[in-house]
C-alpha atoms as a PDB file:
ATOM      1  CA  UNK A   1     110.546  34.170 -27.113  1.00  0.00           C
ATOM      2  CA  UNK A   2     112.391  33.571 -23.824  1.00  0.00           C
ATOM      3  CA  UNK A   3     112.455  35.982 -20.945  1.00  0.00           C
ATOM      4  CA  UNK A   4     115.279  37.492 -19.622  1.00  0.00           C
ATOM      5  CA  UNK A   5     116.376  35.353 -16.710  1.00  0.00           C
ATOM      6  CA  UNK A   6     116.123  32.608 -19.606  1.00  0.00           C
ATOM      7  CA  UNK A   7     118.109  34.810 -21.842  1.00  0.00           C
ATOM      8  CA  UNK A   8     120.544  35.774 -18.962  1.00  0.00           C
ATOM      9  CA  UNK A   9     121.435  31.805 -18.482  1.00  0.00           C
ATOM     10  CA  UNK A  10     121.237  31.026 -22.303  1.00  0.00           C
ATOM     11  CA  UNK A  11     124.312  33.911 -22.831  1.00  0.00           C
ATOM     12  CA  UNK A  12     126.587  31.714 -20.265  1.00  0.00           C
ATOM     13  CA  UNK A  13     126.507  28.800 -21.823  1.00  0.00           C
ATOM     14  CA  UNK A  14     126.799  30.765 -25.435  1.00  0.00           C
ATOM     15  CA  UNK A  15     130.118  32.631 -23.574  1.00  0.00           C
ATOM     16  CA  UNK A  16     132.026  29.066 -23.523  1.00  0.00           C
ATOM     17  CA  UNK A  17     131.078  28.055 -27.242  1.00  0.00           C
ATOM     18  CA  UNK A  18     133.431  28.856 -30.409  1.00  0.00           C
ATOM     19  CA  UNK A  19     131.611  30.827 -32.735  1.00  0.00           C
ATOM     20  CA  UNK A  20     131.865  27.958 -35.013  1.00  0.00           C
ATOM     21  CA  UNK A  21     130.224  25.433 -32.371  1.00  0.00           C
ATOM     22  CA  UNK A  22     127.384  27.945 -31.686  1.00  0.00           C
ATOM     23  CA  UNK A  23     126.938  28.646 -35.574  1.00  0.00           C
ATOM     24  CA  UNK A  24     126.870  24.823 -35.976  1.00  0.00           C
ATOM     25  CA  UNK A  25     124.014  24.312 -33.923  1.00  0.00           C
ATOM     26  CA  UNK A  26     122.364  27.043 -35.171  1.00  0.00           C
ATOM     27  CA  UNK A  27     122.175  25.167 -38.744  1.00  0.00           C
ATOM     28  CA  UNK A  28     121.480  21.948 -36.526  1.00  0.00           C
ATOM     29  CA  UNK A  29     118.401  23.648 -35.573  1.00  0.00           C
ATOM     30  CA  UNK A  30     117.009  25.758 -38.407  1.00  0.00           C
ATOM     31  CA  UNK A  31     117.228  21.528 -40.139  1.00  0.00           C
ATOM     32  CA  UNK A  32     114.061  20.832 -37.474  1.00  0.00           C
ATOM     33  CA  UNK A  33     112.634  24.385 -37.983  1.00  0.00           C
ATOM     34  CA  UNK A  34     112.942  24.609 -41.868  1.00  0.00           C
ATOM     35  CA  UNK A  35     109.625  27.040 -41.148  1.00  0.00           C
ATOM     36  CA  UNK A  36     111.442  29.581 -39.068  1.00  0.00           C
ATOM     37  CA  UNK A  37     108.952  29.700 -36.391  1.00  0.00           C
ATOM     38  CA  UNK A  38     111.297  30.004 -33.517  1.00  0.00           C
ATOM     39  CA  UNK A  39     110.092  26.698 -31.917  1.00  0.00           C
ATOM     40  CA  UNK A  40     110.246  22.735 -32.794  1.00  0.00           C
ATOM     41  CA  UNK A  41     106.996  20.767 -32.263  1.00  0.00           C
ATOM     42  CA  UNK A  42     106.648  17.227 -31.974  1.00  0.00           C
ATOM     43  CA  UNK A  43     105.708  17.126 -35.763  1.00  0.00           C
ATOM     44  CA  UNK A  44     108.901  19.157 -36.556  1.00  0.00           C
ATOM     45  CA  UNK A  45     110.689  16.625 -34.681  1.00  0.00           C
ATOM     46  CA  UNK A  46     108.966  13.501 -36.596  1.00  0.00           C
ATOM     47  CA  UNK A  47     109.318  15.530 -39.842  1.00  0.00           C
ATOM     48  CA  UNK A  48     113.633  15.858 -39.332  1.00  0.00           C
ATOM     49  CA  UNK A  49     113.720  12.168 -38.623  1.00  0.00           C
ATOM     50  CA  UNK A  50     111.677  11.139 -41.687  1.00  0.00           C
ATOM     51  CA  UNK A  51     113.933  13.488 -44.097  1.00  0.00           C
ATOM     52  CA  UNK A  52     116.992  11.650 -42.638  1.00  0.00           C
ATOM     53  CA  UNK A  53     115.370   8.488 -43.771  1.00  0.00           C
ATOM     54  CA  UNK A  54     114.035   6.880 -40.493  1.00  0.00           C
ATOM     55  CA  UNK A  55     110.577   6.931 -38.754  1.00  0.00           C
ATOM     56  CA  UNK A  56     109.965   7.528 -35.592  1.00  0.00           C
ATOM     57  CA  UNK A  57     108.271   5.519 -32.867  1.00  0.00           C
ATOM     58  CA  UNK A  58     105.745   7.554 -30.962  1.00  0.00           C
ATOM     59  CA  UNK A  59     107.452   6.730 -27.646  1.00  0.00           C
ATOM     60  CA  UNK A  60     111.058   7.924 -29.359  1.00  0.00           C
ATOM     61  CA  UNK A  61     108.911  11.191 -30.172  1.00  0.00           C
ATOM     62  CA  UNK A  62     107.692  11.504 -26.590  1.00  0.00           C
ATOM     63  CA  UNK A  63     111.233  10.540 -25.071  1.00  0.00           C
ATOM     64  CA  UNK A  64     112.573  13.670 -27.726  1.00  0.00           C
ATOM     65  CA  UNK A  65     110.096  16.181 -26.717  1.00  0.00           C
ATOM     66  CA  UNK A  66     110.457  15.341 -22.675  1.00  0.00           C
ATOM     67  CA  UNK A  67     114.147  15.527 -23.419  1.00  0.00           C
ATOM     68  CA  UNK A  68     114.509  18.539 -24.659  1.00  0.00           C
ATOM     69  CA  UNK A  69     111.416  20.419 -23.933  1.00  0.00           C
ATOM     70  CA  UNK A  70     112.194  22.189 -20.743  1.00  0.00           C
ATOM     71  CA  UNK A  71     109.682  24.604 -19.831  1.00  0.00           C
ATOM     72  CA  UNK A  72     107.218  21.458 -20.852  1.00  0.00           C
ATOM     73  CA  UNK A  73     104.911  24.144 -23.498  1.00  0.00           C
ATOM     74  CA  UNK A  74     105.757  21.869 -26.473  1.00  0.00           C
ATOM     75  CA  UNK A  75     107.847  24.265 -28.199  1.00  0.00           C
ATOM     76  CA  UNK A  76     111.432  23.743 -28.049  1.00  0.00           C
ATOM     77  CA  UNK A  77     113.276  26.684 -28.293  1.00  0.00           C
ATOM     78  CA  UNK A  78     117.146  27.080 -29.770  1.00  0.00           C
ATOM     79  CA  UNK A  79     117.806  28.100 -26.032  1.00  0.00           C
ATOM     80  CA  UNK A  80     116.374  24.597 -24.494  1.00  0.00           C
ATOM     81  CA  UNK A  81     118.066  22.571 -27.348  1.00  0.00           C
ATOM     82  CA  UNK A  82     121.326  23.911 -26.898  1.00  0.00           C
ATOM     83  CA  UNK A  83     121.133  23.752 -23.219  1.00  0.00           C
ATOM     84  CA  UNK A  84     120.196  20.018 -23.962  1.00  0.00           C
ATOM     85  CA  UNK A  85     122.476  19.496 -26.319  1.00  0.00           C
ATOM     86  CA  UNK A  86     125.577  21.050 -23.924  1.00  0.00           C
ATOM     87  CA  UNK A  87     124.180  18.642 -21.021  1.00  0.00           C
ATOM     88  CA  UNK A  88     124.148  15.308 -23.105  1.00  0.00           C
ATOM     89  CA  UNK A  89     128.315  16.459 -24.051  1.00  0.00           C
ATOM     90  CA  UNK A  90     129.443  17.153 -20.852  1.00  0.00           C
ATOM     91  CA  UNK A  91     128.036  13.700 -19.335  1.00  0.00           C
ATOM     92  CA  UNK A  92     126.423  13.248 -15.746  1.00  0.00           C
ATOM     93  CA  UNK A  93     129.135  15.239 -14.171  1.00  0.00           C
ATOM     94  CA  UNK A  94     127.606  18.543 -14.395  1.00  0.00           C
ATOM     95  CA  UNK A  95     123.946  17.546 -13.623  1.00  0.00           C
ATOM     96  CA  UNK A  96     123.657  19.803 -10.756  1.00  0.00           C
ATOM     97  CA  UNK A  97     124.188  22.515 -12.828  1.00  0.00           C
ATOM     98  CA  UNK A  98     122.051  21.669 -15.663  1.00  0.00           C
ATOM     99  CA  UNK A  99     119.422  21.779 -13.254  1.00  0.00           C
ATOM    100  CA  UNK A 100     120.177  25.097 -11.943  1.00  0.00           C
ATOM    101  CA  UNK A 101     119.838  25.904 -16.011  1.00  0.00           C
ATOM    102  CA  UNK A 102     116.744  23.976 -17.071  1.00  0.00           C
ATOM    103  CA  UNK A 103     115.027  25.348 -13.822  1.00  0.00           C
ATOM    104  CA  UNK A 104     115.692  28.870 -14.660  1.00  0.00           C
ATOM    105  CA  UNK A 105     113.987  27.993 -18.031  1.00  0.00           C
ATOM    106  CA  UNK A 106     111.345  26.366 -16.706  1.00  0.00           C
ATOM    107  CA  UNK A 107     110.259  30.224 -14.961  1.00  0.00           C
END
């Protein structure tokens, strides 16, 4: 579960989504966490990719998890994906900012 100052960062980014975009990802994500832990491990990752007919190299894996596994524990949370995914859309532009984001998950 994230803490607050996570949470409080997490809502601002949820504030300029459509309810359809958020809903969206939601189903994006509960695809890698067919489980419902909460979380996406390495093997959850691996697992997706197989059941969309590829396999994965163990360095794709890595670069995945190091991608999008901001506080670095592993797990990666709906919070860190979406903040991943948002950062990959909007391009370099806003990397400042995405820092200020993946920092304040990173507490």
């Amino acid at each position: 579960m994230a803490d607050k100052a996570v949470l409080k960062k997490f809502s601002k980014i949820v504030k300029g989504l459509q309810a359809n975009e958020l809903e969206a990802y939601k189903e994006s994500y509960q695809f890698f966490d067919p489980a419902g832990k909460g979380y996406i491990t390495r093997e959850d990752f691996a697992d997706a990719i197989k059941r969309m007919g590829q396999v994965p190299t163990e360095e794709e894996l890595d670069d995945l998890c190091k991608e999008y596994d901001a506080t670095g524990d592993g797990k990666v949370t709906f919070e860190e994906l979406l903040v991943a995914v948002i950062r990959r859309k909007e391009g370099p532009q806003k990397i400042p900012e995405r820092r200020r984001v993946n920092q304040g998950l990173r507490k």
